[in-house]
N, C-alpha and C. Protein backbone atom coordinates (compact mmCIF):
# COMPACT_ATOMS: atom_id res chain seq x y z
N UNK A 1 0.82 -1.20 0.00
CA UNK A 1 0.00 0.00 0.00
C UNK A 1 0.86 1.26 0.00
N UNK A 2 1.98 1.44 0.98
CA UNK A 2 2.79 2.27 0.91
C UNK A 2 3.64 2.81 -0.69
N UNK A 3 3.87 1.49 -1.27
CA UNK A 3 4.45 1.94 -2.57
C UNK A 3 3.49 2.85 -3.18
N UNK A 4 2.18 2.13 -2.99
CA UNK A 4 0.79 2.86 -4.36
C UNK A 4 0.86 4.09 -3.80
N UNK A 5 0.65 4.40 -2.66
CA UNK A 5 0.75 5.41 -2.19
C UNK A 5 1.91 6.83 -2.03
N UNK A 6 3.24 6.08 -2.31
CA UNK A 6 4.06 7.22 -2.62
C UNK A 6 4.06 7.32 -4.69
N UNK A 7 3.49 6.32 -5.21
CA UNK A 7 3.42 6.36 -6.33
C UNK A 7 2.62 8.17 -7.11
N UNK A 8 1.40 7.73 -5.91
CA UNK A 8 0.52 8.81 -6.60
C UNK A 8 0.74 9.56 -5.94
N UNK A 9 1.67 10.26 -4.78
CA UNK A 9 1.97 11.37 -4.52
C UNK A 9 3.11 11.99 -5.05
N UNK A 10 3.60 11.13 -5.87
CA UNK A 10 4.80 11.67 -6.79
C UNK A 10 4.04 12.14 -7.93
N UNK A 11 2.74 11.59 -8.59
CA UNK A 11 2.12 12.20 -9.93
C UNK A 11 1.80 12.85 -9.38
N UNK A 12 1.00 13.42 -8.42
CA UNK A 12 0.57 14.73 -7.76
C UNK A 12 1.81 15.31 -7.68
N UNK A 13 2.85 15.45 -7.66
CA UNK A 13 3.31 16.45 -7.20
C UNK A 13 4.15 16.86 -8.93
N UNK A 14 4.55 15.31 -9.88
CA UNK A 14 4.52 15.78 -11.28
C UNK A 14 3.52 16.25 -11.83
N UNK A 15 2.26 16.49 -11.29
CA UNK A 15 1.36 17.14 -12.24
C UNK A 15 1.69 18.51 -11.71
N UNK A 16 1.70 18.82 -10.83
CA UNK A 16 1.72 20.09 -9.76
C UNK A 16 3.10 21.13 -10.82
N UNK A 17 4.04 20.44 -11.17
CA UNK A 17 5.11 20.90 -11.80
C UNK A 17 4.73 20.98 -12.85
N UNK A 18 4.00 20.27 -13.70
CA UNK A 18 3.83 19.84 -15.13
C UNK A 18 2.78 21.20 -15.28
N UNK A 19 1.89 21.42 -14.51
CA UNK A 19 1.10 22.92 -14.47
C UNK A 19 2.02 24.40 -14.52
N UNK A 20 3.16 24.03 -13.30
CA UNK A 20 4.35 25.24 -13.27
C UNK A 20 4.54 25.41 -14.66
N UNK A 21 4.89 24.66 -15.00
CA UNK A 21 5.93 24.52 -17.15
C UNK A 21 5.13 24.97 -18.00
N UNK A 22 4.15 24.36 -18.28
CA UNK A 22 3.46 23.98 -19.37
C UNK A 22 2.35 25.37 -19.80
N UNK A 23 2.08 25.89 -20.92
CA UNK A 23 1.11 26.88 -21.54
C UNK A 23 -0.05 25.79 -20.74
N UNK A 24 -1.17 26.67 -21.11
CA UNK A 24 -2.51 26.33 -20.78
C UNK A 24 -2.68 25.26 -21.44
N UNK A 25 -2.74 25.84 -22.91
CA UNK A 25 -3.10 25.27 -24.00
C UNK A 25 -2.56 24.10 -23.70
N UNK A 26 -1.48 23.59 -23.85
CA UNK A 26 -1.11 22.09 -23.68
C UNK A 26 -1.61 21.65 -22.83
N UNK A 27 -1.92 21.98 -21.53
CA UNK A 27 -2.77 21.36 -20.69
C UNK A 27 -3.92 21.11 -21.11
N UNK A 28 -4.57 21.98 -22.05
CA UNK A 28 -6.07 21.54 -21.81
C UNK A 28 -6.01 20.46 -23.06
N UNK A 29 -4.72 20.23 -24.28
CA UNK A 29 -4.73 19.25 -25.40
C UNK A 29 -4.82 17.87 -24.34
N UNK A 30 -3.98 17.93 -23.41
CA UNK A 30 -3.71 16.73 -22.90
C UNK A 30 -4.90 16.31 -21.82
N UNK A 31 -5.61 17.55 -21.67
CA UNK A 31 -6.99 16.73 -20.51
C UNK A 31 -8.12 16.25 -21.55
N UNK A 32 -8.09 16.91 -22.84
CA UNK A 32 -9.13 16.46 -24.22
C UNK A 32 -8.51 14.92 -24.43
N UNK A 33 -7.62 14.52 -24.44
CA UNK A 33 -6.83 13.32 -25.05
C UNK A 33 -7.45 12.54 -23.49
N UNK A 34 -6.99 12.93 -22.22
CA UNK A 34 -7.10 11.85 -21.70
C UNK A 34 -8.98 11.90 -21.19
N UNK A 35 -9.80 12.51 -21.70
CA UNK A 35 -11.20 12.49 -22.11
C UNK A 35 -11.67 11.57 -22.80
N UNK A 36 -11.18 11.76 -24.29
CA UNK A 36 -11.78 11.06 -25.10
C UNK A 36 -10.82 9.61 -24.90
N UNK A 37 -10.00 9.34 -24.12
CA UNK A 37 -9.24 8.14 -23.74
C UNK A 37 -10.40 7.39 -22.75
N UNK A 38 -10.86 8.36 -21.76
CA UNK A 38 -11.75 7.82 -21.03
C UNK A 38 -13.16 7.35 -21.42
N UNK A 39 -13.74 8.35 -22.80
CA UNK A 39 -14.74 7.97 -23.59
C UNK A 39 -14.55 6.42 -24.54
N UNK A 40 -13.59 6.24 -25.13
CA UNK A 40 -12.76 4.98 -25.99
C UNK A 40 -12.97 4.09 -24.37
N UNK A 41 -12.48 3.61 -23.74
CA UNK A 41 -12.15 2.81 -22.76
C UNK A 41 -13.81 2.56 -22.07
N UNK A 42 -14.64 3.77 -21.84
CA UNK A 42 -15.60 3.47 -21.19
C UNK A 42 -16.61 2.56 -22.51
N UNK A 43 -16.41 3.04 -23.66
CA UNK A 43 -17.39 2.87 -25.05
C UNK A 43 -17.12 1.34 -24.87
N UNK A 44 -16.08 0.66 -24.73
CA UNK A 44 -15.23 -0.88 -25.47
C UNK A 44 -15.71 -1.59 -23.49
N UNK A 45 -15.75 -0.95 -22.37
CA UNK A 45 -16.83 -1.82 -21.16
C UNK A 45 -17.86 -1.72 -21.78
N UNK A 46 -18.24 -0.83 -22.31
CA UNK A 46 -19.47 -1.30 -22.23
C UNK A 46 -20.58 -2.12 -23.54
N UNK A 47 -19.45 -2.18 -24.50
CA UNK A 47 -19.47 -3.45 -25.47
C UNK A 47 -19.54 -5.08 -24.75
N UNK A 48 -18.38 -4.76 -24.15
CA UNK A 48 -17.96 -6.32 -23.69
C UNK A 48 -19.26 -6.63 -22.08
N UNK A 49 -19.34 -5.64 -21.61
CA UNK A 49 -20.37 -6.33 -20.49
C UNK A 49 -21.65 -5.93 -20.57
N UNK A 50 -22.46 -5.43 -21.76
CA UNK A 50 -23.66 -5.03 -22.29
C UNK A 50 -24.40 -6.10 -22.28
N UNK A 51 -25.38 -6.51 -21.17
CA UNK A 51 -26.32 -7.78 -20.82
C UNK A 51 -27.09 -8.00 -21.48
N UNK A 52 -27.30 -6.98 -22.39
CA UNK A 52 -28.14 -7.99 -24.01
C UNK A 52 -27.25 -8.62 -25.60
N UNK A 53 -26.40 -7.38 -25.63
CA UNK A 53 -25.45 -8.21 -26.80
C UNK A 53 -24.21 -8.16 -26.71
N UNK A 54 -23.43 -7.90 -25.15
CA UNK A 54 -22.00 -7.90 -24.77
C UNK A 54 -21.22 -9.46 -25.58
N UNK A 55 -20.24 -9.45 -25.60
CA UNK A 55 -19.19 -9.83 -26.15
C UNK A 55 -19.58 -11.37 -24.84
N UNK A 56 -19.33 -10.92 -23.47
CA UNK A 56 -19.85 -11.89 -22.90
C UNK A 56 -21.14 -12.91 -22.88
N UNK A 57 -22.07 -12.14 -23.13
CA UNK A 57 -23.36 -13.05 -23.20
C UNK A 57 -22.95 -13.85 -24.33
N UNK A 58 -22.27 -12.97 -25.61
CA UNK A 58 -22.53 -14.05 -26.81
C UNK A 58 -21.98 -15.20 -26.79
N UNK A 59 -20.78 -15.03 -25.94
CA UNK A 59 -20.06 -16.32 -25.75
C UNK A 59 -20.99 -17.75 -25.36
N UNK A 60 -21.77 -16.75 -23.92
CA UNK A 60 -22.17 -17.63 -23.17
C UNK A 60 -23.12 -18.24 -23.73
N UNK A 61 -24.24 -17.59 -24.85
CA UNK A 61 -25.08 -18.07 -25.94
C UNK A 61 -24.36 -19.01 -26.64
N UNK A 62 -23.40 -18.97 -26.99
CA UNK A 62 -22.35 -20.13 -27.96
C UNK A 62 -21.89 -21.29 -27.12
N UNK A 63 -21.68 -21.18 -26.21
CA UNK A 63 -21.25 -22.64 -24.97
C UNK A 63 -22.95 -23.16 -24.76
N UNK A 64 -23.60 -22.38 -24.87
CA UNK A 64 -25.43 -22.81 -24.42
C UNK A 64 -25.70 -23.52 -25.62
N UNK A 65 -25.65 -23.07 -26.80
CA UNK A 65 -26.27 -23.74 -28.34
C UNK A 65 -25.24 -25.05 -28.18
N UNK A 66 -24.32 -25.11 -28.21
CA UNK A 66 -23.07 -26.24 -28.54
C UNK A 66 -23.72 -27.20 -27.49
N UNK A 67 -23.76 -26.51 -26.33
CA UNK A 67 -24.46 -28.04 -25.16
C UNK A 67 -25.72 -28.37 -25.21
N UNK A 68 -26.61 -27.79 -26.38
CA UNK A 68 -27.76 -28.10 -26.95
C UNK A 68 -27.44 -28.81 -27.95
N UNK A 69 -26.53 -29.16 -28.89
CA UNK A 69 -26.24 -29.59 -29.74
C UNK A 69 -25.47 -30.58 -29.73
N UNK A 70 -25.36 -31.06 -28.55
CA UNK A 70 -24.21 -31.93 -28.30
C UNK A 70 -25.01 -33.53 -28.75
N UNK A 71 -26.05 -33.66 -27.94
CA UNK A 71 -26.10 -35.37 -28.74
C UNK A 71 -26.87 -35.50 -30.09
N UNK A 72 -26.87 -34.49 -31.25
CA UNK A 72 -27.10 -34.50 -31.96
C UNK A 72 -25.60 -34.53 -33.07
N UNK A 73 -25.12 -34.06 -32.16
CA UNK A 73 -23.71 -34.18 -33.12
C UNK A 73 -22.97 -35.70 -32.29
N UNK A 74 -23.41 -36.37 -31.47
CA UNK A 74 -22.80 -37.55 -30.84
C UNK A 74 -23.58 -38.40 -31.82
N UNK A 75 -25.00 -38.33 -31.85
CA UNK A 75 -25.57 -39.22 -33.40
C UNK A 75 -25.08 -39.10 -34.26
N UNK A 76 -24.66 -38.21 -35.22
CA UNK A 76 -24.50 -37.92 -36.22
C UNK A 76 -22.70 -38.69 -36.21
N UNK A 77 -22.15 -38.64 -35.27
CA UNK A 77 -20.74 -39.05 -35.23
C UNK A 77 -21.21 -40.71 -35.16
N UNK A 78 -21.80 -41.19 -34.60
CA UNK A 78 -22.31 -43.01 -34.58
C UNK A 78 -22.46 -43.35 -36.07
N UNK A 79 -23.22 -42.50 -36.68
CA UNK A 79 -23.64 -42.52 -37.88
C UNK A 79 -22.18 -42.88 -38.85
N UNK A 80 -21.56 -42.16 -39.11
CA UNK A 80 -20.85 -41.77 -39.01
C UNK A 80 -19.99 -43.11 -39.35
N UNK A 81 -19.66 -43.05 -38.06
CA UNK A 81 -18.62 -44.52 -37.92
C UNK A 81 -19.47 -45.84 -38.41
N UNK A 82 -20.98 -45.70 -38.35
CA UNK A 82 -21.57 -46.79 -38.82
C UNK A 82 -21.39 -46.85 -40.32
N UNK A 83 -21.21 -45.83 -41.16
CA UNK A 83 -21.02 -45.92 -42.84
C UNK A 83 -19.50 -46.19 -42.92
N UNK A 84 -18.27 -45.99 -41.82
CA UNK A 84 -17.20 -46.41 -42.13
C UNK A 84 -17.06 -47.80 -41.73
N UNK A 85 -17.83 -48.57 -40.86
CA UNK A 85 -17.79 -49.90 -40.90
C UNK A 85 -17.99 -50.23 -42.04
N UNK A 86 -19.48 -50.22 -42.36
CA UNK A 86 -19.74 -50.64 -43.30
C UNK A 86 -19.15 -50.60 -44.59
N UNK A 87 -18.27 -49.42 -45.22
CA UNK A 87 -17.32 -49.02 -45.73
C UNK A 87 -16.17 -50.12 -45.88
N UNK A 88 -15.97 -50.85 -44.81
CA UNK A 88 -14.88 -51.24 -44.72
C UNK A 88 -15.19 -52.78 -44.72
N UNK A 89 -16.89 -53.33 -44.82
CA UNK A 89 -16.83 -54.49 -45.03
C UNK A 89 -17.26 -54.84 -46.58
N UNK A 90 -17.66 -53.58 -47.33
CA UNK A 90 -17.87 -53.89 -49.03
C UNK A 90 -16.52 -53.95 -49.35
N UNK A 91 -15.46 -53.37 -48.63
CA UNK A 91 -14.07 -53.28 -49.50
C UNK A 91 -13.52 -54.61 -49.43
N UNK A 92 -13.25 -54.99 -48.21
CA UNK A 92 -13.21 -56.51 -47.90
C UNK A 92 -14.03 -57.58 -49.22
N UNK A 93 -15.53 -57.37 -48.72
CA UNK A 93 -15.90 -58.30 -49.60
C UNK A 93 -15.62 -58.09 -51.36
N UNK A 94 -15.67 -57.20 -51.57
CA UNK A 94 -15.22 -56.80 -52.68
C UNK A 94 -13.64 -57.32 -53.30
N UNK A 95 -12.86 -57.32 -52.36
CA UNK A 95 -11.58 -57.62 -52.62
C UNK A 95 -11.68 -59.31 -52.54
N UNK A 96 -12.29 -59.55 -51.62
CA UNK A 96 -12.26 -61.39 -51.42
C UNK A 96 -12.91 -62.07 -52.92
N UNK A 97 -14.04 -61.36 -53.17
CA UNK A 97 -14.50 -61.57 -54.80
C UNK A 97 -13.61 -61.11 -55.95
N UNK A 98 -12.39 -60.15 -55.60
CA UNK A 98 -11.63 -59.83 -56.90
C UNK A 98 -10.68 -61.18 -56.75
N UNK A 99 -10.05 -61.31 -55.51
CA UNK A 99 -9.08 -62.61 -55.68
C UNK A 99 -9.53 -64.02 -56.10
N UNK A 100 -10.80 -63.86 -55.62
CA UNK A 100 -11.40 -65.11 -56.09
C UNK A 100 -11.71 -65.34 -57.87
N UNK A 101 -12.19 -64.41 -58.25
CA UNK A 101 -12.13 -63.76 -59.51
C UNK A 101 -11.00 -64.50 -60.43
N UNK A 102 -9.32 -63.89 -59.87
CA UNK A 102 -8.29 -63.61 -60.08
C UNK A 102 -8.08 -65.38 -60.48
N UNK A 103 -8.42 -65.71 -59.47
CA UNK A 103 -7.90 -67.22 -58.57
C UNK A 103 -8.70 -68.18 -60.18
N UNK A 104 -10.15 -67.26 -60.40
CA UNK A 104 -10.49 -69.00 -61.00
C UNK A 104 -10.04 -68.39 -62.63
N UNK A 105 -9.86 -67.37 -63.12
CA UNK A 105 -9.18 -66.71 -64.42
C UNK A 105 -7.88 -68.15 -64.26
N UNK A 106 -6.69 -67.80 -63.28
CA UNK A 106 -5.57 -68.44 -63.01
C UNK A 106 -6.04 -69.75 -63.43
N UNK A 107 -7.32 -70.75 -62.60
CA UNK A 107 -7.81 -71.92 -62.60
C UNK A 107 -7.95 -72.67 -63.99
N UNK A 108 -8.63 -71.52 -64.44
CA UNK A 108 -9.10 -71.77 -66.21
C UNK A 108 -8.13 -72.16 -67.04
N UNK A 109 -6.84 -70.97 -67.50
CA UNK A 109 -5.68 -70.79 -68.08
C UNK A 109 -5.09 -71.89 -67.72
N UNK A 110 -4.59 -72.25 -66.40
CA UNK A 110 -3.40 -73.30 -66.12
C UNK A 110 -4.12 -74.83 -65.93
N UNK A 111 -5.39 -74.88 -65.90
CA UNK A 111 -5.66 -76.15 -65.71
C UNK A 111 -6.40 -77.38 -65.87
């Protein structure tokens, strides 16, 4: 606490000087700047925590739809793996009928 505290009694006492130095005019460029700094900064809170279309809700709308959507996309993944089984037993049979194929061509020719 002590540090924060000699912190900002040192800007108090650089502003205190920075008033001694400085034309008006530059003072008042630099209280417009840190204005519209405070307008920018307050504008972008109140984007992000705006309880109807903040940056936060939408998220939280997007984690809500996805866990609505979840065993519809767990079907769709069964599915899924059920056409790659199956996939994988026409190739099989398919191949067991080409060798066999192969086998009685060979049968014919040599015998």
């Amino acid at each position: 606490m002590k540090a924060q505290k000699d912190i900002i009694e040192k800007m108090a006492r650089d502003l205190k000087d920075l008033k001694k130095t400085q034309p008006n005019g530059e003072l008042k460029r630099i209280e417009e700047c840190i204005n519209r700094l405070d307008k920018t900064v307050t504008s972008i809170h109140d984007k992000i925590m705006d309880p109807e279309s903040g940056l936060i809700v939408q998220t939280n709308k997007n984690t809500a739809f996805r866990e609505t959507c979840e065993p519809e996309r767990e079907a769709l993944i069964e599915k899924f793996n059920g056409v790659l089984r199956w996939k994988k037993v026409i190739e099989w049979g398919l191949g067991v009928l080409f060798v066999a194929f192969v086998g009685g061509i060979i049968k014919i020719y040599v015998g």
